[in-house]
Protein backbone atom coordinates (compact mmCIF):
# COMPACT_ATOMS: atom_id res chain seq x y z
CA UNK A 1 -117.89 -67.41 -33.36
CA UNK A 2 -119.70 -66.76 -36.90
CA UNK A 3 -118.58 -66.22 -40.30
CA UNK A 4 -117.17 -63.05 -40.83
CA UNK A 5 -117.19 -61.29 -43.99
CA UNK A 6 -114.16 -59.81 -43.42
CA UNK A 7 -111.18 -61.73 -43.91
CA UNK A 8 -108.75 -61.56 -40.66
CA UNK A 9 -105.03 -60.17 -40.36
CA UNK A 10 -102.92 -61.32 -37.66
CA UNK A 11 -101.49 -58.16 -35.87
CA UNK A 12 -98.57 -59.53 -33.39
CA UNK A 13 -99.67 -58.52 -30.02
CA UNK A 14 -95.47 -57.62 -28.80
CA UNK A 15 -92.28 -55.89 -30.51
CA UNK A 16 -90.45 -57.92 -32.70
CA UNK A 17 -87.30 -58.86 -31.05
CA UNK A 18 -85.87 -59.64 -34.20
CA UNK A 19 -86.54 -61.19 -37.38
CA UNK A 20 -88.28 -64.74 -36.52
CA UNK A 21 -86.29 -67.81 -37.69
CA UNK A 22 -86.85 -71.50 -37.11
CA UNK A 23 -86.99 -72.90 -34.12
CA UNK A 24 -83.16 -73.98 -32.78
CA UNK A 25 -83.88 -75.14 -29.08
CA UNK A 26 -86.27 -78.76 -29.81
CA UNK A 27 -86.77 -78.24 -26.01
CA UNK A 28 -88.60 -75.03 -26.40
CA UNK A 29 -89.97 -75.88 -29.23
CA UNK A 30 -91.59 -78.98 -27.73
CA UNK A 31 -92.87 -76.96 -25.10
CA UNK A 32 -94.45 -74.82 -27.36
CA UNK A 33 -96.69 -77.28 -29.21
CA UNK A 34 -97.76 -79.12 -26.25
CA UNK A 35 -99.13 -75.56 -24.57
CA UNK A 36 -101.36 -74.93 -27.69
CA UNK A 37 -102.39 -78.55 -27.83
CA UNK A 38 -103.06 -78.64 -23.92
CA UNK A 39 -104.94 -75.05 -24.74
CA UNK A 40 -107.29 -76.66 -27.54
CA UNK A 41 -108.03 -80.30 -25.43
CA UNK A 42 -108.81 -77.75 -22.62
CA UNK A 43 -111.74 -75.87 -24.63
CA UNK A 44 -112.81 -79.66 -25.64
CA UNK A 45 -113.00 -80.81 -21.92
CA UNK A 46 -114.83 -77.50 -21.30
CA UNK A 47 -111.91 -77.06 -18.69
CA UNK A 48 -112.43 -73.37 -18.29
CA UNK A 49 -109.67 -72.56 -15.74
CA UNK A 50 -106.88 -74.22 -17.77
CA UNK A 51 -108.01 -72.88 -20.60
CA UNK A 52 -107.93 -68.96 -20.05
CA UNK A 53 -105.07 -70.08 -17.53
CA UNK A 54 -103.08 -70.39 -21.06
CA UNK A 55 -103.18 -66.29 -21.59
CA UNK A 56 -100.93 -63.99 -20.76
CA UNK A 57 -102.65 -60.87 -18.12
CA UNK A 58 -102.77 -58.69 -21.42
CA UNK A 59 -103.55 -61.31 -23.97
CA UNK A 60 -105.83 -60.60 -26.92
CA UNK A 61 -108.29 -63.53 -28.78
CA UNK A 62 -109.22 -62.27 -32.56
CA UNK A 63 -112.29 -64.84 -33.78
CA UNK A 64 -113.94 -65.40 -36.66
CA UNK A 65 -116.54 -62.02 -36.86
CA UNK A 66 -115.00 -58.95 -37.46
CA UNK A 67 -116.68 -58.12 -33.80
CA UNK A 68 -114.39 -60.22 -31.62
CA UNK A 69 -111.56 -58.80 -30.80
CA UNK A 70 -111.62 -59.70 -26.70
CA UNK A 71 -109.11 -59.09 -23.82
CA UNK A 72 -108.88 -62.30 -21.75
CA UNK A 73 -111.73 -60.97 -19.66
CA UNK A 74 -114.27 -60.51 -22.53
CA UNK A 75 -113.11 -63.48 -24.13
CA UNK A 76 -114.37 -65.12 -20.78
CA UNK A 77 -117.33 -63.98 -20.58
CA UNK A 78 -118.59 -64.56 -23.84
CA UNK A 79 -117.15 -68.03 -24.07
CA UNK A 80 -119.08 -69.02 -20.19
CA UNK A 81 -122.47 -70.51 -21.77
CA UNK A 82 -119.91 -72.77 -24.09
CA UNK A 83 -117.82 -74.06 -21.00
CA UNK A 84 -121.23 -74.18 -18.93
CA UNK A 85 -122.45 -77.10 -20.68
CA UNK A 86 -119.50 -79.07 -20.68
CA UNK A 87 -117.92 -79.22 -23.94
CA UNK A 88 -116.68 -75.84 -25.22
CA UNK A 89 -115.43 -76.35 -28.74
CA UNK A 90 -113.42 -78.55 -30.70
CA UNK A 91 -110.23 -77.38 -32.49
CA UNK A 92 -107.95 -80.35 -33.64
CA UNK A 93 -104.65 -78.93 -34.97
CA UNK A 94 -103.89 -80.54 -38.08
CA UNK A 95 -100.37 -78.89 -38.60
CA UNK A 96 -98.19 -76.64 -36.81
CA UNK A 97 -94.97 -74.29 -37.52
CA UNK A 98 -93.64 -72.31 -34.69
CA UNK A 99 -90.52 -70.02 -34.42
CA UNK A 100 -88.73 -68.67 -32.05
CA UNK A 101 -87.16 -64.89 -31.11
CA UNK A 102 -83.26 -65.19 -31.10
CA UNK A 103 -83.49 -65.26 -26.87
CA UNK A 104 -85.92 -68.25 -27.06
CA UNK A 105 -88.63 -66.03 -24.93
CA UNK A 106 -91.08 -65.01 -27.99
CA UNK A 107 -92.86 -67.73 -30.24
CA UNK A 108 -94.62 -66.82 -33.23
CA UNK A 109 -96.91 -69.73 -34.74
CA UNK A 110 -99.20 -70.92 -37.38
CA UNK A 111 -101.51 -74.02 -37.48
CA UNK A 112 -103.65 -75.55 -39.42
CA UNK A 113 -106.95 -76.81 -37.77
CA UNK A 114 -109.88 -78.85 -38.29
CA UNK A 115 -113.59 -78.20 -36.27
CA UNK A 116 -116.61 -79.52 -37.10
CA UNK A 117 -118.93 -76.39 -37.12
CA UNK A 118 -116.56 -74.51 -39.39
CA UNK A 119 -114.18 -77.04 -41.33
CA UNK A 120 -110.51 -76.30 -42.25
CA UNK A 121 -109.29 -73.02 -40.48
CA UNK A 122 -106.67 -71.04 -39.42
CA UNK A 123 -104.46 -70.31 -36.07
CA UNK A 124 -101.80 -67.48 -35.74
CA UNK A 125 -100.63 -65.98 -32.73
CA UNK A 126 -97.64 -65.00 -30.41
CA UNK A 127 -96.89 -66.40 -27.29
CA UNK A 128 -94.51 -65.84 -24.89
CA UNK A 129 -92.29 -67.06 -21.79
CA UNK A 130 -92.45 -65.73 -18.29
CA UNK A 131 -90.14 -65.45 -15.88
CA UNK A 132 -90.57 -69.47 -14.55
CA UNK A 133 -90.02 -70.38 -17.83
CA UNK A 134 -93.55 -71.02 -18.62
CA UNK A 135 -95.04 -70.22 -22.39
CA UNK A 136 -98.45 -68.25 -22.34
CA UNK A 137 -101.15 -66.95 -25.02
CA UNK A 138 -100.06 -63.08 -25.94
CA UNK A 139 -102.97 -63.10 -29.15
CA UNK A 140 -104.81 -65.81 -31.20
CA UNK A 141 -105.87 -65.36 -34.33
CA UNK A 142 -108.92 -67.25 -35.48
CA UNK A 143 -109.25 -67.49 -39.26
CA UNK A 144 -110.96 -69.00 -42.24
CA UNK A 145 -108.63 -69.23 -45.30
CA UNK A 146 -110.62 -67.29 -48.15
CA UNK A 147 -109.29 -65.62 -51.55
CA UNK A 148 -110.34 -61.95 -51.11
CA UNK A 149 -111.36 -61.89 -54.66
CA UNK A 150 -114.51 -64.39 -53.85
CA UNK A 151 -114.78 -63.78 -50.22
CA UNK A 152 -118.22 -62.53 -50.88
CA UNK A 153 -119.54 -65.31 -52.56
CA UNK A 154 -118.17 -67.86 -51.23
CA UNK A 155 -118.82 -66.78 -47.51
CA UNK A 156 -122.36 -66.23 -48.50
CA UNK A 157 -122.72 -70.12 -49.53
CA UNK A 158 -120.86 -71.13 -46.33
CA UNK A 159 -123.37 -69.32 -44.54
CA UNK A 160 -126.05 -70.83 -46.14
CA UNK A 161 -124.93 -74.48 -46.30
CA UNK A 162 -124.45 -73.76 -42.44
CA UNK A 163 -127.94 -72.91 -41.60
CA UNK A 164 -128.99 -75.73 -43.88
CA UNK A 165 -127.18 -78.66 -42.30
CA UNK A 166 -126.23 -77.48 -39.07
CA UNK A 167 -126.13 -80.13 -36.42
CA UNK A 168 -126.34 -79.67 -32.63
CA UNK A 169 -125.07 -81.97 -30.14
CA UNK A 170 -126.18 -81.99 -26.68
CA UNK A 171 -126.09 -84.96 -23.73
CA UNK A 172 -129.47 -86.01 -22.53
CA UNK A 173 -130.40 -87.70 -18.82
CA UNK A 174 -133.56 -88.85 -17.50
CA UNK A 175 -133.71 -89.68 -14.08
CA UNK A 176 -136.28 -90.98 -11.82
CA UNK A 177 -134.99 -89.53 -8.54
CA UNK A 178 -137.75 -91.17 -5.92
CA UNK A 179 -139.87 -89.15 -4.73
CA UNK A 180 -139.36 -87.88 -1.02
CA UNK A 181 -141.40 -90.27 1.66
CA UNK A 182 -140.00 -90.83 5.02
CA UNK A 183 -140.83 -94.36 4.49
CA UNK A 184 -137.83 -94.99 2.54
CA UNK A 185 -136.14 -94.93 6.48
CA UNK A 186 -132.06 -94.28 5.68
CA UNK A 187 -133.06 -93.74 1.70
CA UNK A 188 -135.35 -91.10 2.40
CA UNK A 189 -134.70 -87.66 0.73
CA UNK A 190 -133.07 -85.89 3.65
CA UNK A 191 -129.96 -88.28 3.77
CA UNK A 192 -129.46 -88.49 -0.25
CA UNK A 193 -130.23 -84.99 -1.63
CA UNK A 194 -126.55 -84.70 -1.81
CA UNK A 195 -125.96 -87.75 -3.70
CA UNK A 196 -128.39 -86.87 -6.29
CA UNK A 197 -127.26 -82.97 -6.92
CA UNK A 198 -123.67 -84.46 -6.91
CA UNK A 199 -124.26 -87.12 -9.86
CA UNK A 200 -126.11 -84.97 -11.84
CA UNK A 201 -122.83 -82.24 -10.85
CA UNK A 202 -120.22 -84.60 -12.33
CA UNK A 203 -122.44 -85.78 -15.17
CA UNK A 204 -123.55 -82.53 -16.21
CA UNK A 205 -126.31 -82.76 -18.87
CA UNK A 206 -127.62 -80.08 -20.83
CA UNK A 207 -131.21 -81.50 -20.71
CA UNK A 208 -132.08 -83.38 -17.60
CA UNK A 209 -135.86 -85.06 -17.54
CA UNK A 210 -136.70 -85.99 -13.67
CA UNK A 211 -139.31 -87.90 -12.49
CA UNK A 212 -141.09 -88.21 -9.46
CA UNK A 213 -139.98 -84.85 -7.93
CA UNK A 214 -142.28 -83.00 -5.56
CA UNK A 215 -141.86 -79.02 -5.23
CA UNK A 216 -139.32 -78.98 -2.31
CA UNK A 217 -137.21 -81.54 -4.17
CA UNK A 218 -137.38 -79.85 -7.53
CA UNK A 219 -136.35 -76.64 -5.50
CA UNK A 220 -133.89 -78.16 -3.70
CA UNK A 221 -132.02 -79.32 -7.35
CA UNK A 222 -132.49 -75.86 -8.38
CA UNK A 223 -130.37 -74.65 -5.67
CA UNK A 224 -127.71 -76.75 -5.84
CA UNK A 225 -127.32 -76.43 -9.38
CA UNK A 226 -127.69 -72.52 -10.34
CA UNK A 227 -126.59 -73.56 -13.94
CA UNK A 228 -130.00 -74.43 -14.18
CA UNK A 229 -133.87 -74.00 -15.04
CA UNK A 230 -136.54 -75.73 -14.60
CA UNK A 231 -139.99 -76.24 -16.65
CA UNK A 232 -142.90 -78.21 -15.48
CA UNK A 233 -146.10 -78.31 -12.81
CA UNK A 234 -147.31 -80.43 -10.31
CA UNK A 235 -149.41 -83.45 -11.56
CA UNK A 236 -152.35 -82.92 -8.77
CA UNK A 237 -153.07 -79.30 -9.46
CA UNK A 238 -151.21 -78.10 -12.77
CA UNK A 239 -149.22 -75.87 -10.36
CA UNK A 240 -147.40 -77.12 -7.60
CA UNK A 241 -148.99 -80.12 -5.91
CA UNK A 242 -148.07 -83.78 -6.40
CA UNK A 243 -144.86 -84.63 -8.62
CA UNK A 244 -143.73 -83.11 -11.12
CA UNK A 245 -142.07 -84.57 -13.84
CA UNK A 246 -139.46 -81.53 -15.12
CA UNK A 247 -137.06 -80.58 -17.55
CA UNK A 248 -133.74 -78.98 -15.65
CA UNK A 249 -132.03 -77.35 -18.36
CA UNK A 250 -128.63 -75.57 -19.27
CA UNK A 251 -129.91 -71.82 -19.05
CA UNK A 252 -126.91 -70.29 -19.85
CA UNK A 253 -127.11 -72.58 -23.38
CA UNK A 254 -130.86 -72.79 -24.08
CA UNK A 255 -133.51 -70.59 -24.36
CA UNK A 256 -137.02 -71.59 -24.17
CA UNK A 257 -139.11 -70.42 -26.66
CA UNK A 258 -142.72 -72.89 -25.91
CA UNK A 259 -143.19 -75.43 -23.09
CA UNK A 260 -146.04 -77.12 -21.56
CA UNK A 261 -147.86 -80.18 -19.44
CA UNK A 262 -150.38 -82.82 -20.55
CA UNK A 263 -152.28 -85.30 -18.35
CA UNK A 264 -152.32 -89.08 -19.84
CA UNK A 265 -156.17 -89.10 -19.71
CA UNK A 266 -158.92 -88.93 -22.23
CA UNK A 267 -158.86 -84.93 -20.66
CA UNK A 268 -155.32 -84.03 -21.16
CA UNK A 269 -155.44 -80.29 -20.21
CA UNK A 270 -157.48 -81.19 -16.99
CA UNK A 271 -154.89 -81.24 -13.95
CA UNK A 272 -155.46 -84.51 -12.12
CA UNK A 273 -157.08 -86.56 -14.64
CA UNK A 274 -156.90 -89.96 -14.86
CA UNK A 275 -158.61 -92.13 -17.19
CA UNK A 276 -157.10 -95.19 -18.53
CA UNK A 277 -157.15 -97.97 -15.59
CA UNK A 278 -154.09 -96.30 -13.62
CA UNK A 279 -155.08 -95.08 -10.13
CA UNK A 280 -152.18 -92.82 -9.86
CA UNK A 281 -151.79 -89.22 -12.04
CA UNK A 282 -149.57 -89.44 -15.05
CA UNK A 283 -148.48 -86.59 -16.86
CA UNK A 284 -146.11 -85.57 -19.74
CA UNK A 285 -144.14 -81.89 -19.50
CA UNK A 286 -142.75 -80.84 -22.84
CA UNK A 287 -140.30 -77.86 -24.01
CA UNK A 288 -138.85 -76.16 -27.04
CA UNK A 289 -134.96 -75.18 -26.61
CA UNK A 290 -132.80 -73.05 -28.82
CA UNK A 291 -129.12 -73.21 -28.77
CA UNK A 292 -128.13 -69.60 -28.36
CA UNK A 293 -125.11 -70.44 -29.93
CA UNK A 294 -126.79 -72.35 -32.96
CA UNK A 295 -129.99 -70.54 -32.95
CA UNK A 296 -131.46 -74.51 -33.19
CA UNK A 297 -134.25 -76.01 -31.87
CA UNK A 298 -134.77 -79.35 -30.18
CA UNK A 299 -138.03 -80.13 -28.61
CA UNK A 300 -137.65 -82.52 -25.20
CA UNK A 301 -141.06 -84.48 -23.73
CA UNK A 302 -140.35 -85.54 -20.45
CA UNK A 303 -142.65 -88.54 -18.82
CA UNK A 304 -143.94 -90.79 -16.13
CA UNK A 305 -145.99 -93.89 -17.51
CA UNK A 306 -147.84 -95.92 -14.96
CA UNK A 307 -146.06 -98.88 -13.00
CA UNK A 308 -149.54 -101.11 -13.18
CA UNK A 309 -151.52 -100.68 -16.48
CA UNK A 310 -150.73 -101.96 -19.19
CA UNK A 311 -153.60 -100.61 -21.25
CA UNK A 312 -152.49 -96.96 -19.68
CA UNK A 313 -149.13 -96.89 -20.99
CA UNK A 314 -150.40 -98.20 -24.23
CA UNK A 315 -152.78 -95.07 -24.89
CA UNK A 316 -150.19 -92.84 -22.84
CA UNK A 317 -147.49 -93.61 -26.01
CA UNK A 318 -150.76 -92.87 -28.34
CA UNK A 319 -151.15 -89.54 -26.95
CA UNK A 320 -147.47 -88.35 -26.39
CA UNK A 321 -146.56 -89.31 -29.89
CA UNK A 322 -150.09 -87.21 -30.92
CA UNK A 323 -148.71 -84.42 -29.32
CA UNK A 324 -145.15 -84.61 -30.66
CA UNK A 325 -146.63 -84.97 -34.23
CA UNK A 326 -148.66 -82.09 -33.75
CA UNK A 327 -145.63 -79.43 -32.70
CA UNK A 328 -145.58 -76.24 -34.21
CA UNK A 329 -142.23 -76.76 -35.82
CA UNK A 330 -141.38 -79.71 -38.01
CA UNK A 331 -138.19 -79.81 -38.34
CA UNK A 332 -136.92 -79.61 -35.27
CA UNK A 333 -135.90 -83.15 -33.84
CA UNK A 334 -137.19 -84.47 -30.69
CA UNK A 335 -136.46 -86.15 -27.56
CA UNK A 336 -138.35 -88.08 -25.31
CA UNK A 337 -137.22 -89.35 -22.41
CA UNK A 338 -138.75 -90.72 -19.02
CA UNK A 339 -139.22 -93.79 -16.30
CA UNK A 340 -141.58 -96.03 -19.15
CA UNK A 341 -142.02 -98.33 -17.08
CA UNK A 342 -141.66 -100.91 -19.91
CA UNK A 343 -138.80 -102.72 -21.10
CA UNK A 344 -137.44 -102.71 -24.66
CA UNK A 345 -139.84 -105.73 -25.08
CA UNK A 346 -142.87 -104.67 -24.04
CA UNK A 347 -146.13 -103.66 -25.83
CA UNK A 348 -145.54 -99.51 -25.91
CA UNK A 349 -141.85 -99.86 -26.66
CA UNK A 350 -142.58 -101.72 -29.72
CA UNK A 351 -145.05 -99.54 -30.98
CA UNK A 352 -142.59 -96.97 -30.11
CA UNK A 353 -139.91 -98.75 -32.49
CA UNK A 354 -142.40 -99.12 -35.13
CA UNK A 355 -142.82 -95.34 -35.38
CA UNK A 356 -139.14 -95.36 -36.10
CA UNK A 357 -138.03 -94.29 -32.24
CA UNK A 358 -134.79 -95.90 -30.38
CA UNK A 359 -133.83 -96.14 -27.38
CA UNK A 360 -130.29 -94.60 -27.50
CA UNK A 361 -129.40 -97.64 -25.23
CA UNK A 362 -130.69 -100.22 -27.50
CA UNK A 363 -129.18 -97.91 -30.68
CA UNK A 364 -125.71 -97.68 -29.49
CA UNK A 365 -125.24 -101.39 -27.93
CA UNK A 366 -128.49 -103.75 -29.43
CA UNK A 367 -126.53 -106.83 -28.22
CA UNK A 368 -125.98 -106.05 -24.60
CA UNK A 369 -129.32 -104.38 -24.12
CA UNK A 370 -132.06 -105.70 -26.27
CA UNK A 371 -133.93 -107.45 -23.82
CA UNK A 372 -134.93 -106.82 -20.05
CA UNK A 373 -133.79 -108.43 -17.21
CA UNK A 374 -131.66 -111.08 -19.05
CA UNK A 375 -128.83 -110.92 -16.63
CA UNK A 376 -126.77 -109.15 -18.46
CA UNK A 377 -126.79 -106.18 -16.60
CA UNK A 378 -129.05 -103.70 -18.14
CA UNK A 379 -131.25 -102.81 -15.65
CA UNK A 380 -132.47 -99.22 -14.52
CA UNK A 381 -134.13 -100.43 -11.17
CA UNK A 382 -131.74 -100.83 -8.30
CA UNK A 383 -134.72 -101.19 -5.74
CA UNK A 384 -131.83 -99.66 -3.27
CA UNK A 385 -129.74 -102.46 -3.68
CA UNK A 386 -127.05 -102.03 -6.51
CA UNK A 387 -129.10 -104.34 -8.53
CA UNK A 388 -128.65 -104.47 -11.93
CA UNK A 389 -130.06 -107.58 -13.25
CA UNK A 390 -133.57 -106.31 -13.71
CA UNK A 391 -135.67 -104.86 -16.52
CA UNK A 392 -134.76 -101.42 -18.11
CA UNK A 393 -137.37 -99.11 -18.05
CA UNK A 394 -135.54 -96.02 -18.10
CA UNK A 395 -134.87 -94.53 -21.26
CA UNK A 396 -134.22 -91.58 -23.91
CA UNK A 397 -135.51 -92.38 -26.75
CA UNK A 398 -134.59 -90.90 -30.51
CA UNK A 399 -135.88 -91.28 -34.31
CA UNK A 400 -134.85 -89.86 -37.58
CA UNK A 401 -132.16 -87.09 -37.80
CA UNK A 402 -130.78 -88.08 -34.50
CA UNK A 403 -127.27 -90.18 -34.05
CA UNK A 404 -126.55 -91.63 -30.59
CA UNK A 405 -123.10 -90.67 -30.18
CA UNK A 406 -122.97 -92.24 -26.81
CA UNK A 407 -125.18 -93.91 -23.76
CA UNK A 408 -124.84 -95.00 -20.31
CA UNK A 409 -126.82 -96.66 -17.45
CA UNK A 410 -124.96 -94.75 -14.73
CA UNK A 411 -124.57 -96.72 -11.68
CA UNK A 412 -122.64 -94.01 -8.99
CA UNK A 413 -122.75 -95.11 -5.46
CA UNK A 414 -121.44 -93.33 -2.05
CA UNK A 415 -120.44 -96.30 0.50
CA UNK A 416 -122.68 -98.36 -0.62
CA UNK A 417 -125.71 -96.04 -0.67
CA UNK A 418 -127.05 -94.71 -3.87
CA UNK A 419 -128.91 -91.52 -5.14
CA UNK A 420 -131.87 -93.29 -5.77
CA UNK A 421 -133.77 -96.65 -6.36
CA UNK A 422 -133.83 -95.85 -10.38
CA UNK A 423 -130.43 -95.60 -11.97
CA UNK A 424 -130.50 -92.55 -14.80
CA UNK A 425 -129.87 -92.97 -17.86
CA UNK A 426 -127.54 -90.53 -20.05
CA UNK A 427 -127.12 -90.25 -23.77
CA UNK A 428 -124.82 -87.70 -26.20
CA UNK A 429 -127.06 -86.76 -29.01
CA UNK A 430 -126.17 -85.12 -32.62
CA UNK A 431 -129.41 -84.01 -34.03
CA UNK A 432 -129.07 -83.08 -37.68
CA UNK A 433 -131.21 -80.28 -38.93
CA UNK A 434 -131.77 -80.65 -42.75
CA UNK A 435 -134.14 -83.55 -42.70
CA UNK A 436 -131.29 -86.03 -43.27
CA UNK A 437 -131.41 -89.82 -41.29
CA UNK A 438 -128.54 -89.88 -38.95
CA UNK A 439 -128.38 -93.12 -37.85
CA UNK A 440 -124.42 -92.97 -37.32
CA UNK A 441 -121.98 -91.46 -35.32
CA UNK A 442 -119.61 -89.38 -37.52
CA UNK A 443 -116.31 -90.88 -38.53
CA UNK A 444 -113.33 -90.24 -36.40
């Protein structure tokens, strides 16, 4: 929903009855608040069948453009990229007056609301009550209070303090899923495929970086999750040999506008190079999103370092953070995300933190996960066993412009089995676009 330059006009969607007057049944009236509240903390939860569950079979949604005027159907439609990625919007109702038809079975209402992307606005509608006494949507009115007089002018500098300072939020995971060897015995691919596609079902990121994956695993994710795409190659060939190390994204939400893969080696765009002491291929795959909603772009690097050398992962940070410096836009914020294989303590971490990156783990709780494998259960490596006392090498990492709104070492298991033998890591990110440090979440 955008900023109109026309100024809406609620239209009542049925007759008037008669004239409206204050509400004189507090039942009804009760009932009548908590449907519209239950309607807004559904499009929060992204709970699309309750949500559009709350119309009426002829109800009518006015937004914010002078475009959207949608039957329950269209209003669907456009809305499914919103719900897909698990938070629709947020509409807190602020104040509320609501009267009622003189046979208690039409409401007319007003409300006051609050939302982030647009500020103070307006609700008006009609709703009415079925046969089973239940109240449903007849129209909403989406508004945003304006005097006519300066609607021009004063829309025009909401539209430009919009693209300006415009934030986008999005939740992050990176997840080494184990790559499929039938020496794992009862932990090999074939009896856990469905604990991985369910986790990553429930926790439903937008941006998921996955490590380790061959091509049959990366198309078996793929399948079970047809909310997604995927960008990345195989490490062996730069097509589809070896692992991979991809980016499973939201497609519905993002489009991708420039992506890539780089081999840690002094030969970066060589497939299969290796050059820094590791014996295994590393490689880093890369990707620029824009919200289709937001028209913003986020850039997300996606990585593998290696589990032996040290000096590798030291020149592997060297180049990644070369390549992220070098990106063709500037201001968009980045991610980068990946199985480090390095603890907050280690060498390429703290060069990391130097260049003004956290670890959204580290950012959001410094206390409980500053240091590796203190006991305190922070650790990312289960080794199959539920562990949790080991270091954390698993992380997303964020620097200026970015807020950690939350983080989470996700530890699902299935009778006592788990998805892998790396826990993933998840993070909710606000990424500011104006230049501005955002080193805070926003106040309640």
């Amino acid at each position: 929903m955008t900023i109109s330059r026309f100024l809406s006009v609620p239209l009542l969607g049925v007759a008037l009855a008669a004239v409206p007057a204050p509400c004189a049944e507090p039942d009804q009236d009760v009932r009548v608040h908590a449907m519209l509240d239950a309607w807004h903390a559904a499009a929060a939860s992204a709970d699309e069948p309750a949500y559009f569950g709350a119309f009426a079979d002829d109800g009518v949604f006015f937004g914010t453009d002078a475009t959207e005027r949608w039957t329950t159907d269209e209003f669907r439609t456009w809305a499914a990229p919103f719900f897909e990625r698990g938070r629709a919007w947020t509409l807190v109702p602020v104040e509320r007056n609501v009267f009622l038809d003189a046979k208690q079975r039409i409401a007319w209402f007003d409300e006051e609301l609050w939302t982030e992307h647009l500020g103070e606005c307006r609700g008006t509608g009609v709703c009415s009550r079925d046969g089973g006494g239940v109240w449903r949507i007849e129209q909403y009115n989406l508004s945003i209070p304006v005097p006519n007089d300066i609607a021009d002018e004063v829309i025009d500098k909401a539209e430009a303090t919009t693209e300006r300072h415009a934030s986008l939020t999005l939740d992050a995971m990176s997840f080494n899923i184990r790559y499929d060897t039938q020496s794992d015995g009862p932990n090999a691919w074939e009896h856990r495929h469905d604990l991985v596609t369910d986790l990553i079902r429930t926790e439903r990121p937008d941006v998921l970086g996955v490590q380790e994956a061959l091509l049959h695993q990366r198309d078996a994710l793929l399948e079970a999750l047809p909310l997604y795409a995927s960008i990345g190659v195989g490490r062996d060939d730069g097509i589809e040999a070896g692992e991979f190390s991809p980016i499973l994204y939201l497609k519905g939400r993002f489009e991708v506008t420039d992506s890539g893969t780089f081999w840690l080696s002094d030969t970066p765009e060589a497939p299969g190079s290796a050059s820094w002491g590791n014996a295994i291929t590393r490689i880093c795959t890369w990707a620029r999103f824009v919200d289709r909603a937001t028209e913003q772009g986020v850039y997300v690097f996606n990585t593998h370092l290696d589990h032996r050398s040290a000096p590798s992962r030291a020149k592997a940070v060297e180049l990644i953070e070369r390549r992220i410096n070098g990106r063709a836009h500037k201001d968009d914020r980045v991610i980068l995300m990946g199985d480090l294989n390095a603890g907050p303590d280690s060498p390429p971490l703290h060069a990391l933190f130097a260049d003004g990156w956290r670890s959204a783990l580290v950012a959001l709780d410094p206390d409980e996960h500053a240091e590796p494998g203190d006991g305190v259960g922070n650790g990312t490596f289960n080794a199959w066993r539920g562990r949790s006392d080991g270091p954390m090498i698993d992380h997303i990492l964020v620097r200026t412009g970015a807020a950690v709104l939350d983080a989470a070492i996700v530890r699902t298991a299935r009778d006592g089995r788990y998805p892998s033998d790396h826990y993933p890591v998840t993070a909710r990110i606000r990424l500011d676009r104006d230049g501005t440090p955002a080193d805070e979440p926003p106040a309640p």
